[in-house]
Protein backbone atom coordinates (compact mmCIF):
# COMPACT_ATOMS: atom_id res chain seq x y z
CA UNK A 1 -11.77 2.64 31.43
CA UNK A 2 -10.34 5.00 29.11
CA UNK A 3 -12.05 7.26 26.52
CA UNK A 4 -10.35 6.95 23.07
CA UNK A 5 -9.75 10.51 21.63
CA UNK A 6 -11.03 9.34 18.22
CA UNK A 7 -14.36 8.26 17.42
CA UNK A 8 -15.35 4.63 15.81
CA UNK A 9 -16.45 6.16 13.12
CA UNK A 10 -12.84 7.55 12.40
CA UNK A 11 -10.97 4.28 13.65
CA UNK A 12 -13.14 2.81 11.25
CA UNK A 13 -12.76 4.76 8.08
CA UNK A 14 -9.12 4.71 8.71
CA UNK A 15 -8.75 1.51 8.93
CA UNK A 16 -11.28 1.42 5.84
CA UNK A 17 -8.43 3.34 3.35
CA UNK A 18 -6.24 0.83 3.99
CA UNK A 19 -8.21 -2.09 3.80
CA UNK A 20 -9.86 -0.79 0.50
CA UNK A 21 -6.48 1.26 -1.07
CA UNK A 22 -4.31 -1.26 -0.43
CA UNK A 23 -2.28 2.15 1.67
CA UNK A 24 0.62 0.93 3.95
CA UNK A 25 -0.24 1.78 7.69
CA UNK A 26 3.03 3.42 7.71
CA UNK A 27 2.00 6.27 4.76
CA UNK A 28 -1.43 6.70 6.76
CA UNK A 29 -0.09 6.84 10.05
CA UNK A 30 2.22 9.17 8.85
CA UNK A 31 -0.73 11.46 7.09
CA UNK A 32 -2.94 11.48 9.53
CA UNK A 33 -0.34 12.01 12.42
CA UNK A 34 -1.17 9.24 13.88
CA UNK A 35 1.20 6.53 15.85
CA UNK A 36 2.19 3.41 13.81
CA UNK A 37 1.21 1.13 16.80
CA UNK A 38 -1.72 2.77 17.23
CA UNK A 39 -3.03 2.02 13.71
CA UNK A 40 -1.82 -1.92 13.36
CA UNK A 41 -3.70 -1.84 16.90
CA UNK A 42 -6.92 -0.49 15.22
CA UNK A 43 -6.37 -2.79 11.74
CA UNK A 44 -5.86 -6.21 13.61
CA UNK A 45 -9.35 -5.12 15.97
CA UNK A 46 -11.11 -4.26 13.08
CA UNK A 47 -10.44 -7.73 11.09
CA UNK A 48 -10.70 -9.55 14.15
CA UNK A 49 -14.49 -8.12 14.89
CA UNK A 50 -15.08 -8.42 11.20
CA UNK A 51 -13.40 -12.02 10.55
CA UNK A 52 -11.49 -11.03 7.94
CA UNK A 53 -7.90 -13.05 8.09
CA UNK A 54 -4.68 -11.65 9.16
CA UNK A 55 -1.51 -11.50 6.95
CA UNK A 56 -0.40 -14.77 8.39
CA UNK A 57 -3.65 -16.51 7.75
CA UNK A 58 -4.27 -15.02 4.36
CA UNK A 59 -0.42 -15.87 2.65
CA UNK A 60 -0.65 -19.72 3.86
CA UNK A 61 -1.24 -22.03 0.93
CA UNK A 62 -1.42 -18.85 -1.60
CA UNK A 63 1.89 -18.89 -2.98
CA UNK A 64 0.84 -19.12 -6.45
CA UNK A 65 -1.64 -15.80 -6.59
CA UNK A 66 1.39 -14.53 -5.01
CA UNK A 67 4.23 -15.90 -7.72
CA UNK A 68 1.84 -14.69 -10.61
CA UNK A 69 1.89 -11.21 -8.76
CA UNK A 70 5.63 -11.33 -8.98
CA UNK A 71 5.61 -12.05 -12.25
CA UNK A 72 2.93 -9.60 -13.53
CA UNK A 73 4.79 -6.91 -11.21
CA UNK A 74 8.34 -7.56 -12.83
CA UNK A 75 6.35 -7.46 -16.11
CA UNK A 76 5.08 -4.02 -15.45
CA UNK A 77 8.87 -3.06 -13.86
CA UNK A 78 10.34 -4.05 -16.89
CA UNK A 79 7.99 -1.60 -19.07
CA UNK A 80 8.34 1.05 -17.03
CA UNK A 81 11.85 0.79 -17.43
CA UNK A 82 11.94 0.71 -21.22
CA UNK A 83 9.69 3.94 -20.71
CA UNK A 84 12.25 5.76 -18.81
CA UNK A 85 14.62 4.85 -21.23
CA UNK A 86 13.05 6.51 -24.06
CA UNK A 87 12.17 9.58 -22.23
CA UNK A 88 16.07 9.45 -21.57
CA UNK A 89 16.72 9.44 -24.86
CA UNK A 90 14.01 11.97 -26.13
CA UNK A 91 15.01 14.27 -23.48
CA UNK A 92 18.84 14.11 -24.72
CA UNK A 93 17.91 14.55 -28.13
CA UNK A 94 15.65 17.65 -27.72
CA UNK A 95 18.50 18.80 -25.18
CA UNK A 96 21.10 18.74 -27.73
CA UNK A 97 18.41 20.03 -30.55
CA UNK A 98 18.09 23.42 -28.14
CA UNK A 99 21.59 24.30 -28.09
């Protein structure tokens, strides 16, 4: 048998930070140097020792939490875009003000 090079107490707070920080596996694997593989590996272990659901399990029959998220999340889009716009137009004006 093989001896892991990291401890369970780091497979497990890593695992943790995503769980908990909603952080893709991809920005943590890529943080921590750590292979992408490697870290699904350690997720899908940890939920399956834990019973917590996979992905597949946890979207079936959920649709509608997930069509209010859409619609709260193209809410927030759609004020963050009016933001942008303003600072657009505050930055021109103060642009043109300066010269």
């Amino acid at each position: 048998m093989r001896k892991s090079k990291y401890s369970k107490e780091f497979k497990d707070s890593t695992v943790q930070l995503i769980l908990n920080n909603n952080e893709s596996v991809v920005k943590v694997a890529q943080d921590l140097d750590l292979n992408e593989k490697t870290l699904y590996h350690w997720v899908t272990t940890y939920k399956k020792a834990h019973n917590i659901p996979t992905r597949e399990a946890r979207y079936t029959g959920n649709n509608e939490s997930i069509e209010v998220e859409v619609k709260r999340l193209r809410r927030e889009l759609k004020i963050a875009k009016e933001e942008r716009d303003i600072l657009k137009k505050a930055t021109a004006y103060f642009a043109k003000e300066t010269l």
